[in-house]
N, C-alpha and C. Protein backbone atom coordinates (compact mmCIF):
# COMPACT_ATOMS: atom_id res chain seq x y z
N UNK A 1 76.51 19.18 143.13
CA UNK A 1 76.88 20.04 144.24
C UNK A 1 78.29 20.60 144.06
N UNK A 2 78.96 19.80 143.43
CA UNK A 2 80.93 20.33 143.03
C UNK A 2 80.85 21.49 142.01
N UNK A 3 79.32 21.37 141.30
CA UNK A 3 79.51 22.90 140.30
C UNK A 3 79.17 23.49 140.85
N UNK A 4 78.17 23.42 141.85
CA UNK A 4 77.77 24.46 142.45
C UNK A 4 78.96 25.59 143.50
N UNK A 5 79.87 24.78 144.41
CA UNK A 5 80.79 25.00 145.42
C UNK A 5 82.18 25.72 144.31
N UNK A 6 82.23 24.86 142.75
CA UNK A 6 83.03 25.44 142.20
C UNK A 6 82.69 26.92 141.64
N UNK A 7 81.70 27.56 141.22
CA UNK A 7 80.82 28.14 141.10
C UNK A 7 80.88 29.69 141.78
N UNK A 8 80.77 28.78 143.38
CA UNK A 8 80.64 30.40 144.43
C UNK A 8 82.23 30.69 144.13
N UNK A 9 82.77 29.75 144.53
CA UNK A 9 84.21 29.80 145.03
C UNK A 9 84.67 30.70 144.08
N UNK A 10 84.44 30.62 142.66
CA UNK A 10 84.65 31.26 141.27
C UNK A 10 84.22 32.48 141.44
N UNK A 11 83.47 32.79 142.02
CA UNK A 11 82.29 34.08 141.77
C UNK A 11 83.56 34.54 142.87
N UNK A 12 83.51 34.24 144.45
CA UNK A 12 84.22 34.89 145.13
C UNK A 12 85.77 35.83 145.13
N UNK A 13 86.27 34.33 144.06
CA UNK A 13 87.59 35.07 143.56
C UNK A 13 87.55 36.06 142.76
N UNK A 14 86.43 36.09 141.80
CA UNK A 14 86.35 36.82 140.83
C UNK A 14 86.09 38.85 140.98
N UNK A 15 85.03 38.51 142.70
CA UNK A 15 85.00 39.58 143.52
C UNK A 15 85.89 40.08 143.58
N UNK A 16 86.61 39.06 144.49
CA UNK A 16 87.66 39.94 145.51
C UNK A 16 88.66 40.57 144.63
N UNK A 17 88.86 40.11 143.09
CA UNK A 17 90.05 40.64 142.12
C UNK A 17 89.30 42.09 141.71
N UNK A 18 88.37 41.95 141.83
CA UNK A 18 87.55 43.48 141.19
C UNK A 18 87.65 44.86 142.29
N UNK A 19 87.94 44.30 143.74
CA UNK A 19 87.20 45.65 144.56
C UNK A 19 89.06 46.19 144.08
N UNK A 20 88.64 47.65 144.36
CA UNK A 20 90.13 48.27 144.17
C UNK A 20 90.99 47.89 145.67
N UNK A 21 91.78 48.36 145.26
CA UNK A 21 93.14 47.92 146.51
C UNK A 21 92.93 49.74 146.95
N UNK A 22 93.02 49.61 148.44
CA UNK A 22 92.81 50.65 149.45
C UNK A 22 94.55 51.51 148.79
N UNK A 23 94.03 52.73 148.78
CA UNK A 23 95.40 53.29 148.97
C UNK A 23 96.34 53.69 150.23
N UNK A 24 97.19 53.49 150.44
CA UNK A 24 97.44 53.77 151.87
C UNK A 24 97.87 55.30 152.11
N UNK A 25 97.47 55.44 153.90
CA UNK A 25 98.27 56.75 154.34
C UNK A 25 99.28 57.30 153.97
N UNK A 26 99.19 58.93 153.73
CA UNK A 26 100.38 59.68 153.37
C UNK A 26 100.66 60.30 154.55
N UNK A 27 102.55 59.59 155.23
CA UNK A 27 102.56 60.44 156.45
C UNK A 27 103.60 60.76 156.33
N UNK A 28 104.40 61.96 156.58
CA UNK A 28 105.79 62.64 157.12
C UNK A 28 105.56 63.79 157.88
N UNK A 29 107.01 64.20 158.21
CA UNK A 29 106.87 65.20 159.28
C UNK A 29 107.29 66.53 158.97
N UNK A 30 105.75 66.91 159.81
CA UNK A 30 106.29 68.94 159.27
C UNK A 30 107.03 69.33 160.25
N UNK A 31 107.82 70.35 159.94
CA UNK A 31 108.86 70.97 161.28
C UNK A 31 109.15 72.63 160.95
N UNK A 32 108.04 73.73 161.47
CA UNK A 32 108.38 74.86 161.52
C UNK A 32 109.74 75.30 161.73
N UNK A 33 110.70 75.65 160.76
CA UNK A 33 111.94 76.42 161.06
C UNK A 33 112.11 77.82 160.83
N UNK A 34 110.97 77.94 161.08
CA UNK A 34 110.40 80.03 160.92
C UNK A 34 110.84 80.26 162.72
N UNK A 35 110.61 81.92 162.29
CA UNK A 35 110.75 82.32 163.92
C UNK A 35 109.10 82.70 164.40
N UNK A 36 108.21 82.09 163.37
CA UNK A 36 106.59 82.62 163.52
C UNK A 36 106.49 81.16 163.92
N UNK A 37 105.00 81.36 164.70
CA UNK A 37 103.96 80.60 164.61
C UNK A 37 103.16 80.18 163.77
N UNK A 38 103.01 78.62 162.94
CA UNK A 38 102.69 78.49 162.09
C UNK A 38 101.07 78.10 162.70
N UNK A 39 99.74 78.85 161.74
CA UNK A 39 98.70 78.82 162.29
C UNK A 39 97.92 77.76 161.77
N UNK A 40 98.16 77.79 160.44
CA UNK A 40 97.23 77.06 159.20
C UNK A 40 98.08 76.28 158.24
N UNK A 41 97.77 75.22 158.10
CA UNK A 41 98.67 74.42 157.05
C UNK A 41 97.55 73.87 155.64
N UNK A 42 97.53 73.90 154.88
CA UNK A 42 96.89 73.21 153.96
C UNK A 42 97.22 72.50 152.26
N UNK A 43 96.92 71.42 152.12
CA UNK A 43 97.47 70.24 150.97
C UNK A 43 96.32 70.27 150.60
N UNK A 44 96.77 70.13 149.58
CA UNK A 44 95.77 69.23 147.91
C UNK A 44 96.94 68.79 146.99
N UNK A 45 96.12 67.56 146.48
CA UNK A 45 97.26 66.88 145.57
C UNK A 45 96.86 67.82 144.54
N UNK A 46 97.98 68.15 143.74
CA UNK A 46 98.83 68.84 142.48
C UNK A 46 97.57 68.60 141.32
N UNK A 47 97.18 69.60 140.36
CA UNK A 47 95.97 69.33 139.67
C UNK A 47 95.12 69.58 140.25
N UNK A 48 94.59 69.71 141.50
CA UNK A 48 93.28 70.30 142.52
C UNK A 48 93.42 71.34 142.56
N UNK A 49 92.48 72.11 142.35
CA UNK A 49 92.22 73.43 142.05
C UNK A 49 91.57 74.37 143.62
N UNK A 50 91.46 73.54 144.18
CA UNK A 50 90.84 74.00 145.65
C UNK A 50 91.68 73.23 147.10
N UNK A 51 92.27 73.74 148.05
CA UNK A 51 92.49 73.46 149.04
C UNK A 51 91.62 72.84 149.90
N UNK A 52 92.53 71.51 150.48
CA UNK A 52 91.51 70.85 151.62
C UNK A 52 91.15 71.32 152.70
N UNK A 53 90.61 71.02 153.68
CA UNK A 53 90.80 71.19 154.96
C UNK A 53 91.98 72.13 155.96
N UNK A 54 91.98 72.66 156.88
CA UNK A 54 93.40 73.14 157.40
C UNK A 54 93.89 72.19 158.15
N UNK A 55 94.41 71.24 157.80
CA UNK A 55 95.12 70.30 158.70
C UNK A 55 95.35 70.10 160.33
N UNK A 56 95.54 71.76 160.86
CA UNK A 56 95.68 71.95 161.92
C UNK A 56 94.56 71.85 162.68
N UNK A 57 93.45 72.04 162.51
CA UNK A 57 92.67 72.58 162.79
C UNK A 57 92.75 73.56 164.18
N UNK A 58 92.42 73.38 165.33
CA UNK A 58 92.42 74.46 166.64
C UNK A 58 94.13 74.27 166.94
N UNK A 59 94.89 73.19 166.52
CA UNK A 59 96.41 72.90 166.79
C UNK A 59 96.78 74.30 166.05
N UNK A 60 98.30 75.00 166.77
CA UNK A 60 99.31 75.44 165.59
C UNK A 60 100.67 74.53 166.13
N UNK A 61 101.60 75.25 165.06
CA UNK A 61 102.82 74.78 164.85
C UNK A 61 103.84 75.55 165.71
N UNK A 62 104.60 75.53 166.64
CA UNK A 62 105.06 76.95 167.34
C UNK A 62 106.69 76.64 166.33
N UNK A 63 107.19 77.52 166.55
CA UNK A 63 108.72 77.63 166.08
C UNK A 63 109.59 76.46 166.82
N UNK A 64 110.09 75.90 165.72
CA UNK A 64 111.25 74.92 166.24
C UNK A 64 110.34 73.59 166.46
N UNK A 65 109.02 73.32 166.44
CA UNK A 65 108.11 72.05 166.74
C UNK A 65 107.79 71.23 165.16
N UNK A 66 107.80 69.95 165.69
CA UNK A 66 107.54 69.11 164.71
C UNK A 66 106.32 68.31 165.30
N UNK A 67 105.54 67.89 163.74
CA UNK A 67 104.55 67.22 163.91
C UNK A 67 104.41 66.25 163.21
N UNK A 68 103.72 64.94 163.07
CA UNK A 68 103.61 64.10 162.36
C UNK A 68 102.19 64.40 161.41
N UNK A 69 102.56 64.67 160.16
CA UNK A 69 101.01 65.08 159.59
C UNK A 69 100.67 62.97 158.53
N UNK A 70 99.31 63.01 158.88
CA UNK A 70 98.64 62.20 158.15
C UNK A 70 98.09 62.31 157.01
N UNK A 71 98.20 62.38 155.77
CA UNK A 71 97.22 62.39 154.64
C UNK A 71 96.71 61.81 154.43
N UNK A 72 95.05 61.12 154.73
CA UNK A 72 94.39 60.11 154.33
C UNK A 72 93.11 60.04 153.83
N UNK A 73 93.36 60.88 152.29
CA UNK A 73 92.56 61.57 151.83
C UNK A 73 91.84 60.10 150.43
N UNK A 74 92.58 58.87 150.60
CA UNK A 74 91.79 57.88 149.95
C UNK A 74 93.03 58.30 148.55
N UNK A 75 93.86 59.08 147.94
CA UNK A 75 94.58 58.90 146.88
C UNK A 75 95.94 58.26 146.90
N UNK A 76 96.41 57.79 145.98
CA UNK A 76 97.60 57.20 145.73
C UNK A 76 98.23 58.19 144.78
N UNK A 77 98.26 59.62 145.67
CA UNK A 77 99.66 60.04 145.09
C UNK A 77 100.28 60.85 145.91
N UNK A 78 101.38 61.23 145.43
CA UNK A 78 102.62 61.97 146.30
C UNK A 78 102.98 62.93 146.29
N UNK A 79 102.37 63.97 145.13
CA UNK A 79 102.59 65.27 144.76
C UNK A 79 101.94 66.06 145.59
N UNK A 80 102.00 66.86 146.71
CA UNK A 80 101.35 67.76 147.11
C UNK A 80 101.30 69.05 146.96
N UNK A 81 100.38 70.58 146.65
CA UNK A 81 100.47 71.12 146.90
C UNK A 81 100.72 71.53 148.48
N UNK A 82 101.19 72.65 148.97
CA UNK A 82 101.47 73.00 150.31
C UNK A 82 101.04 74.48 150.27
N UNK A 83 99.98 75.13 151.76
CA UNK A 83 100.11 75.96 152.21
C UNK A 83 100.38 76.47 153.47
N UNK A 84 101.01 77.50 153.53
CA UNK A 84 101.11 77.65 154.88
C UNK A 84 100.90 79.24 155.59
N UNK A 85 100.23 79.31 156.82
CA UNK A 85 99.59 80.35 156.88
C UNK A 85 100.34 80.74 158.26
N UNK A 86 101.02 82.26 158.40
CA UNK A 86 101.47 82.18 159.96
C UNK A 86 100.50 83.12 160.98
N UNK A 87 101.21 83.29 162.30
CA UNK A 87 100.06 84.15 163.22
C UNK A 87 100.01 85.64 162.79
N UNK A 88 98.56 86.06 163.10
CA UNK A 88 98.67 87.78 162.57
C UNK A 88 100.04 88.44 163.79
N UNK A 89 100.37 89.14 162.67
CA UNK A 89 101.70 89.94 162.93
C UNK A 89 102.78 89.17 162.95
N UNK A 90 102.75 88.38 162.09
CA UNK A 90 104.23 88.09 161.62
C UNK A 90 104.95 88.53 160.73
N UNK A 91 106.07 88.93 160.47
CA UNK A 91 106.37 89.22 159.77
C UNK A 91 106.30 88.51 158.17
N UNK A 92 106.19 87.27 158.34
CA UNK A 92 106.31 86.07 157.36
C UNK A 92 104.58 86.29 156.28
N UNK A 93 104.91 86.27 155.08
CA UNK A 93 103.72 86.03 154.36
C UNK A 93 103.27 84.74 154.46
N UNK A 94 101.73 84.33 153.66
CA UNK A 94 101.12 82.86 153.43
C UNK A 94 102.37 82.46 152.61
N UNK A 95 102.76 81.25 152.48
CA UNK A 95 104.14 80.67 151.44
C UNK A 95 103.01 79.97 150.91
N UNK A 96 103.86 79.14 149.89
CA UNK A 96 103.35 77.91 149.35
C UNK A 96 103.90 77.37 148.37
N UNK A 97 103.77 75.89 148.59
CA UNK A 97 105.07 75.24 147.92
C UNK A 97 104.84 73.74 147.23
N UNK A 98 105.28 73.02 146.33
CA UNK A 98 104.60 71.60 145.61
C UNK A 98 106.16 70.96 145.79
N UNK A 99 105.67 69.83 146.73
CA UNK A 99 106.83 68.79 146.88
C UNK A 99 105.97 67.17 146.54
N UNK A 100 106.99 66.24 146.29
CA UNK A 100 106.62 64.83 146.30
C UNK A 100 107.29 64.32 148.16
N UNK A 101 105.88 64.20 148.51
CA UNK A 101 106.04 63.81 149.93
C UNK A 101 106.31 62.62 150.32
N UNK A 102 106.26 61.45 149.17
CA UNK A 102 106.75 60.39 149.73
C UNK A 102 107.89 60.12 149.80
N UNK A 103 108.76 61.05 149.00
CA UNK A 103 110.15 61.29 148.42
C UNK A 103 110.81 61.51 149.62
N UNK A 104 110.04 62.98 150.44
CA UNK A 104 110.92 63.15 151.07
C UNK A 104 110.77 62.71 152.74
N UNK A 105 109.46 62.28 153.29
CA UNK A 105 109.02 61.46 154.12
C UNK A 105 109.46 62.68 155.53
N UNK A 106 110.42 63.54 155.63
CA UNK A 106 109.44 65.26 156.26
C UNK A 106 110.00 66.73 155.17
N UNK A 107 109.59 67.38 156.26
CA UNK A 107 109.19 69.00 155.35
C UNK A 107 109.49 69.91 156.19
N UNK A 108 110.77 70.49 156.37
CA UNK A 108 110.56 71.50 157.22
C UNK A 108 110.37 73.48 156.23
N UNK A 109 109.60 74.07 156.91
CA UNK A 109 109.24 75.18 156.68
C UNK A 109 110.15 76.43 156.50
N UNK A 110 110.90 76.60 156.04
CA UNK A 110 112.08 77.77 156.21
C UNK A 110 111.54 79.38 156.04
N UNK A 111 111.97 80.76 156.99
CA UNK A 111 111.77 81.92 156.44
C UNK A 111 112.64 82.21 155.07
């Protein structure tokens, strides 16, 4: 019965060393310092060839407001691409920009 109990116990450790380790949340803060309304925001880590999601979704960003953005897209990295989209008739074009976000933990938006 002691090989047996030694056995699972073995097997169990042997599991738990195999599953991967969760990556954790990517969070800092965006802070529009445009005189626009920021409408659309969108990240992909650096090497992705396609944009995620719009972050905002029905939310915008108004001038002078900060937000706490979450990345919890399951990767362990820090390079983001950045887009950013403002309200029709702004004067401001789409920008876009590649920072290491854990680096800088927020982001504000400049015209």
């Amino acid at each position: 019965m002691k090989k047996f109990r030694f056995a699972l116990a073995a097997s169990a450790i042997v599991l738990a060393a195999s599953v991967p380790a969760k990556a954790e949340d990517l969070v800092f803060s965006l802070k529009n310092g445009t005189s626009s309304v920021l409408t659309r925001f969108y990240t992909s880590p650096v090497g992705v060839n396609e944009w995620e999601d719009d972050v905002f979704g029905r939310d915008v960003l108004n001038p002078g407001e900060s937000i706490e953005i979450t990345i919890a897209d399951g990767r362990s990295v820090c390079s983001y691409d950045m887009k950013f989209e403002f309200e029709e008739g702004s004067s401001l074009d789409t920008t876009t920009d590649t920072q290491n976000l854990c680096e800088l933990g927020s982001y504000t938006i400049h015209e």
